[in-house]
PDB file of N, CA and C in Angstrom:
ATOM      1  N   UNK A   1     138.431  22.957 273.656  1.00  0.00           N
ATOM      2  CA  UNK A   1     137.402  22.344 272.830  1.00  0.00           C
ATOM      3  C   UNK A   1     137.332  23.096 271.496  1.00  0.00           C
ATOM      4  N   UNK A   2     137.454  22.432 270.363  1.00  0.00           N
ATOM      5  CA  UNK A   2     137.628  23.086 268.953  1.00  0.00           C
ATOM      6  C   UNK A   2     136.495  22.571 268.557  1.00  0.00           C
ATOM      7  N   UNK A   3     135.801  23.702 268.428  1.00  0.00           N
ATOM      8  CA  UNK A   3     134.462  23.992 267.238  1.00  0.00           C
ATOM      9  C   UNK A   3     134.248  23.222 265.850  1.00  0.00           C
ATOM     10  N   UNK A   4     133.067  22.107 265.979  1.00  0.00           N
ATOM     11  CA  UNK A   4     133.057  21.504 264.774  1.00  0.00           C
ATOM     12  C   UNK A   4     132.318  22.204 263.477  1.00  0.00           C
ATOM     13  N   UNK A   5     131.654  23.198 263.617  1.00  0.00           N
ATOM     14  CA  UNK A   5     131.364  24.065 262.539  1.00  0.00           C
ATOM     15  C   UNK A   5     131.654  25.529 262.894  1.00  0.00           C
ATOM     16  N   UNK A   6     131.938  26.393 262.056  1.00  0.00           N
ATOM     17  CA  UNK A   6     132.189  27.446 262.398  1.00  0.00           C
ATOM     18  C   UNK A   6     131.338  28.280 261.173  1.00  0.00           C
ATOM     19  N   UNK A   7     130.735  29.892 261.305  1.00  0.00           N
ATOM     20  CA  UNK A   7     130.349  30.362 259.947  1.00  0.00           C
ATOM     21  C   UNK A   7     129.931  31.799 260.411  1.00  0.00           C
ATOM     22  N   UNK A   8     130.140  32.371 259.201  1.00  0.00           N
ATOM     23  CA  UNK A   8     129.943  33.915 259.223  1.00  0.00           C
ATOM     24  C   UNK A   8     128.911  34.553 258.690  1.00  0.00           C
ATOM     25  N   UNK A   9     128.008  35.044 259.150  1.00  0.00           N
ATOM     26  CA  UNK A   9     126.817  35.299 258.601  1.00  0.00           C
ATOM     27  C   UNK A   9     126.528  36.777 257.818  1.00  0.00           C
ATOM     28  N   UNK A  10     127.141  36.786 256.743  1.00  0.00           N
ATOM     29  CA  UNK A  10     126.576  38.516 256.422  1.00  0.00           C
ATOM     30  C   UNK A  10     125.431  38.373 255.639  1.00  0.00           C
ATOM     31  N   UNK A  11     124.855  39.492 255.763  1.00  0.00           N
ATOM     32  CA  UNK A  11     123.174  39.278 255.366  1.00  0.00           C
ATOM     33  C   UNK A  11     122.803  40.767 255.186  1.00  0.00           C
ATOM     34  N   UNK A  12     121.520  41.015 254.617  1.00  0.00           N
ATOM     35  CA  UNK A  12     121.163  42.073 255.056  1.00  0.00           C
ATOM     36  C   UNK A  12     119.662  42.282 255.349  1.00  0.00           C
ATOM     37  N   UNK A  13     118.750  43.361 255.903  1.00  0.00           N
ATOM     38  CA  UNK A  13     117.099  42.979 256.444  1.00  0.00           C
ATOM     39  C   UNK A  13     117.209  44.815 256.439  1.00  0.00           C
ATOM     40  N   UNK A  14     115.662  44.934 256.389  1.00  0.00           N
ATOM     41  CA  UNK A  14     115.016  46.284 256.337  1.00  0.00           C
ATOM     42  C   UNK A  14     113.622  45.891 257.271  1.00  0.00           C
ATOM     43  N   UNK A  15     113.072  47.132 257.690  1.00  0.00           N
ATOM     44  CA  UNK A  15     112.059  47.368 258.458  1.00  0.00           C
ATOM     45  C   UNK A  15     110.875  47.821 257.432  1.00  0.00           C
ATOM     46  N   UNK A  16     109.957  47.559 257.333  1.00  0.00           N
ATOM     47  CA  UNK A  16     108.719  48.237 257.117  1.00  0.00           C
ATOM     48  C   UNK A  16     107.394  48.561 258.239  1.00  0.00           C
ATOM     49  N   UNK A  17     107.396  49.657 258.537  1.00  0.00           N
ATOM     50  CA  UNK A  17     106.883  50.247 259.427  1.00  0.00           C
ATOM     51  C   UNK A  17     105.210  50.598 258.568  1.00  0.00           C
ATOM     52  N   UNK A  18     104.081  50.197 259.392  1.00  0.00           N
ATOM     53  CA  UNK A  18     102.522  50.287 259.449  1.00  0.00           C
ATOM     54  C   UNK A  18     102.595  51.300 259.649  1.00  0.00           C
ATOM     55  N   UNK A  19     101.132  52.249 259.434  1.00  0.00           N
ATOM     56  CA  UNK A  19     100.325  52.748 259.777  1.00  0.00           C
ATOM     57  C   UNK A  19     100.054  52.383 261.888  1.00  0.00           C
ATOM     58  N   UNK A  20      99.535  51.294 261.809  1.00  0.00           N
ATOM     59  CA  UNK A  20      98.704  50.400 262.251  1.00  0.00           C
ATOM     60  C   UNK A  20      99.522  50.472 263.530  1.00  0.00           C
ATOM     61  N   UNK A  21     101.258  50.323 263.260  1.00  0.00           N
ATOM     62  CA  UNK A  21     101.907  50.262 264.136  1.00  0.00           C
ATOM     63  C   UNK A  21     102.843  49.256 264.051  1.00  0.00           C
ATOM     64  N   UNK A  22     102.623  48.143 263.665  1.00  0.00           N
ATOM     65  CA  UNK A  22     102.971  46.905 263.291  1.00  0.00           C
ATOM     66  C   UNK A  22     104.145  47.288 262.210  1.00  0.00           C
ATOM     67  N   UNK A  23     105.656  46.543 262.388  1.00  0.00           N
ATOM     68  CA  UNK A  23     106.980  46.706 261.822  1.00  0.00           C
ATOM     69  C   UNK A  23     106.593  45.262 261.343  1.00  0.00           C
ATOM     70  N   UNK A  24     107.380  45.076 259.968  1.00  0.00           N
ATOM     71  CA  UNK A  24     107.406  43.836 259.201  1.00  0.00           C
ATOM     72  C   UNK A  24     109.136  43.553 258.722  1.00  0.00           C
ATOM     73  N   UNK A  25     109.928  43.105 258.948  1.00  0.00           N
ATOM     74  CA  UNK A  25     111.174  43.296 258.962  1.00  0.00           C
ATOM     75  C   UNK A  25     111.624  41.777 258.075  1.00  0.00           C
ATOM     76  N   UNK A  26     111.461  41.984 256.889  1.00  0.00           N
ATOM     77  CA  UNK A  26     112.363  40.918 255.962  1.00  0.00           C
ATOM     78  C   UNK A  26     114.075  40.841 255.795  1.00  0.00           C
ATOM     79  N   UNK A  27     114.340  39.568 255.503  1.00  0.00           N
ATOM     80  CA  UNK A  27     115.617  39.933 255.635  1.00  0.00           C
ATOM     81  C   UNK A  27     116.655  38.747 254.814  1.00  0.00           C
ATOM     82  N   UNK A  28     117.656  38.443 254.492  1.00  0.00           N
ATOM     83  CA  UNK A  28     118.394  37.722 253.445  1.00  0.00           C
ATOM     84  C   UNK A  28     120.198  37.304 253.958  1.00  0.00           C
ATOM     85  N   UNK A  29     120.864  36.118 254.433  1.00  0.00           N
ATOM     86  CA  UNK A  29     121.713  36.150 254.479  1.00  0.00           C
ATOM     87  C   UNK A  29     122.247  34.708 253.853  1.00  0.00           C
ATOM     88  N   UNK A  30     123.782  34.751 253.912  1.00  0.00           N
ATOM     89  CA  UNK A  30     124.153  33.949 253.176  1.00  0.00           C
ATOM     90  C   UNK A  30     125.595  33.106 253.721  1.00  0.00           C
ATOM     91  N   UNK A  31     125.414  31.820 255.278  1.00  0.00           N
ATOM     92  CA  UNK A  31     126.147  31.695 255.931  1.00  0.00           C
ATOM     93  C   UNK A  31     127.063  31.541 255.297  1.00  0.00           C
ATOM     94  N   UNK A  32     128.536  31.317 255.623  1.00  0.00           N
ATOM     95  CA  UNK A  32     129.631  31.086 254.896  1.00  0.00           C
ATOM     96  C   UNK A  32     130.590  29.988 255.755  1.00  0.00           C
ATOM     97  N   UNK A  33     130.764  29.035 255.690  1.00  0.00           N
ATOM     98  CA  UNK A  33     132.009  28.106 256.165  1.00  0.00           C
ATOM     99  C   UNK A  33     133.213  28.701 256.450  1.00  0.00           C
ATOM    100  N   UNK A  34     133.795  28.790 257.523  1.00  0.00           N
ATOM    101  CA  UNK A  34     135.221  28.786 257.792  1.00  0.00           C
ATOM    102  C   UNK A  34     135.640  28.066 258.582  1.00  0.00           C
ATOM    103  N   UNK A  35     136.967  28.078 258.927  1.00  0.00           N
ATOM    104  CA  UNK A  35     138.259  27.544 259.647  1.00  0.00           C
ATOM    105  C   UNK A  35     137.450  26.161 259.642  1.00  0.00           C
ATOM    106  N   UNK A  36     137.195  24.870 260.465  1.00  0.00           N
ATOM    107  CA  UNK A  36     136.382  23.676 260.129  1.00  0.00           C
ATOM    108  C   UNK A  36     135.649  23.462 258.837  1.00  0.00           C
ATOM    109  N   UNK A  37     134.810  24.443 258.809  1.00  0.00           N
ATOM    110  CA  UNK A  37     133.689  24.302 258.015  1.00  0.00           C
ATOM    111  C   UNK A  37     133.942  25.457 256.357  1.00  0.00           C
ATOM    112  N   UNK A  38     135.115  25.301 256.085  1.00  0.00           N
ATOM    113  CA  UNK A  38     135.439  25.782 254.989  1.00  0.00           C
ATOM    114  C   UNK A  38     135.102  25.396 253.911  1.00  0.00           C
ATOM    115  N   UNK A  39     134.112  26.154 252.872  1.00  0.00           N
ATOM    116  CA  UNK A  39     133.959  25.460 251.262  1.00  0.00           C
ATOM    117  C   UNK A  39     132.518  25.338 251.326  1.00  0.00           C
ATOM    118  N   UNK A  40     131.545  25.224 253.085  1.00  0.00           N
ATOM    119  CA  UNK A  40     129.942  25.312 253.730  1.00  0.00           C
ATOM    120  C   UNK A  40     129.307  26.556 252.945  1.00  0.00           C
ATOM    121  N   UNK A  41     128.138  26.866 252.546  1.00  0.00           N
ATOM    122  CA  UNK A  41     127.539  27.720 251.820  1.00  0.00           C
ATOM    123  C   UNK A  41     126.117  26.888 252.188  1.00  0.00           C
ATOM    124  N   UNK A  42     125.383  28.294 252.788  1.00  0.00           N
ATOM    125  CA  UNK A  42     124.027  28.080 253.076  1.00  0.00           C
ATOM    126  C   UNK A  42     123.338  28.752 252.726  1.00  0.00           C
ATOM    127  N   UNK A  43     122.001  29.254 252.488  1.00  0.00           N
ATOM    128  CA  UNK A  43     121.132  30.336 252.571  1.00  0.00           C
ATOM    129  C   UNK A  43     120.248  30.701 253.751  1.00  0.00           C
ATOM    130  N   UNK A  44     119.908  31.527 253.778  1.00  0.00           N
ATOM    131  CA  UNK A  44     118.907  31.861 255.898  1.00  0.00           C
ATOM    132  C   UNK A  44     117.971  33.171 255.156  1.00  0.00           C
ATOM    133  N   UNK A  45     117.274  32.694 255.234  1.00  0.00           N
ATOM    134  CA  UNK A  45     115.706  33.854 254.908  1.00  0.00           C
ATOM    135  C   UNK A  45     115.074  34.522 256.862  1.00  0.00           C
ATOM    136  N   UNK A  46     114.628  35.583 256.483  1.00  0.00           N
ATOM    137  CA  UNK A  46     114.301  35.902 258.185  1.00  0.00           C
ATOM    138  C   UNK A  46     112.983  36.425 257.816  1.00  0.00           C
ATOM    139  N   UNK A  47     111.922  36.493 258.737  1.00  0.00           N
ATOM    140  CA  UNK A  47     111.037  37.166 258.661  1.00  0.00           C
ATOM    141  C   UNK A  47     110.534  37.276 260.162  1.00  0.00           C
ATOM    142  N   UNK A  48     110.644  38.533 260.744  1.00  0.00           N
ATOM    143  CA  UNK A  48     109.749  38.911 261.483  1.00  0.00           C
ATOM    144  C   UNK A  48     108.733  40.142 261.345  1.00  0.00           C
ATOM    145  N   UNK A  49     107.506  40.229 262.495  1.00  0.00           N
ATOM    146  CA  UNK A  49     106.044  41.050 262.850  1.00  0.00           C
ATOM    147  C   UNK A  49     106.406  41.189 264.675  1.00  0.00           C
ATOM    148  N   UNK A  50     106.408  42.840 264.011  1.00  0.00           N
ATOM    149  CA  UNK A  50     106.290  43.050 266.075  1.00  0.00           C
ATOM    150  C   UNK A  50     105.359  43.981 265.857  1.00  0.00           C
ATOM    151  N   UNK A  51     104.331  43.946 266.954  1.00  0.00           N
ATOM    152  CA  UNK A  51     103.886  45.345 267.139  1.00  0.00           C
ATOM    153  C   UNK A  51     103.729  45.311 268.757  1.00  0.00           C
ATOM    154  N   UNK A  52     103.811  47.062 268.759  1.00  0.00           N
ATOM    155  CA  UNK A  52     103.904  47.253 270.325  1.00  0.00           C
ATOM    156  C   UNK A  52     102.479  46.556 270.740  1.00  0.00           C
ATOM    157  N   UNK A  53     102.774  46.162 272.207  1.00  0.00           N
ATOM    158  CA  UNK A  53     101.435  45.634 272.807  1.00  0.00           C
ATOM    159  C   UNK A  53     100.776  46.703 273.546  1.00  0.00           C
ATOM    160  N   UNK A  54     100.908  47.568 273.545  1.00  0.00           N
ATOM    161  CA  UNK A  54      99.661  48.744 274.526  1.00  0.00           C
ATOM    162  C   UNK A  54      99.677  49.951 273.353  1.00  0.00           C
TER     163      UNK A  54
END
């Protein structure tokens, strides 16, 4: 079975660490098309919030 999209994701994200406890972790990548999906160009924004629960 051959893959109708294929893509490589390099990106990059950092942590920001609270007081409080609470990590805020932004982040930026920029999929890329290959082998099928060659010439594909996307953008992907991330955002996560963790904080420990106890």
């Amino acid at each position: 079975m051959v893959p109708s999209h294929a893509f490589i994701y390099p990106g990059v994200w950092f942590a920001i660490n609270l007081k409080s406890g609470l990590q805020i972790v932004p982040g930026l990548s920029v999929p890329i098309g290959i082998g099928p999906s060659e010439g594909e160009y996307d953008g992907l924004l991330y955002l996560s919030f963790e904080h420990p629960l106890l």
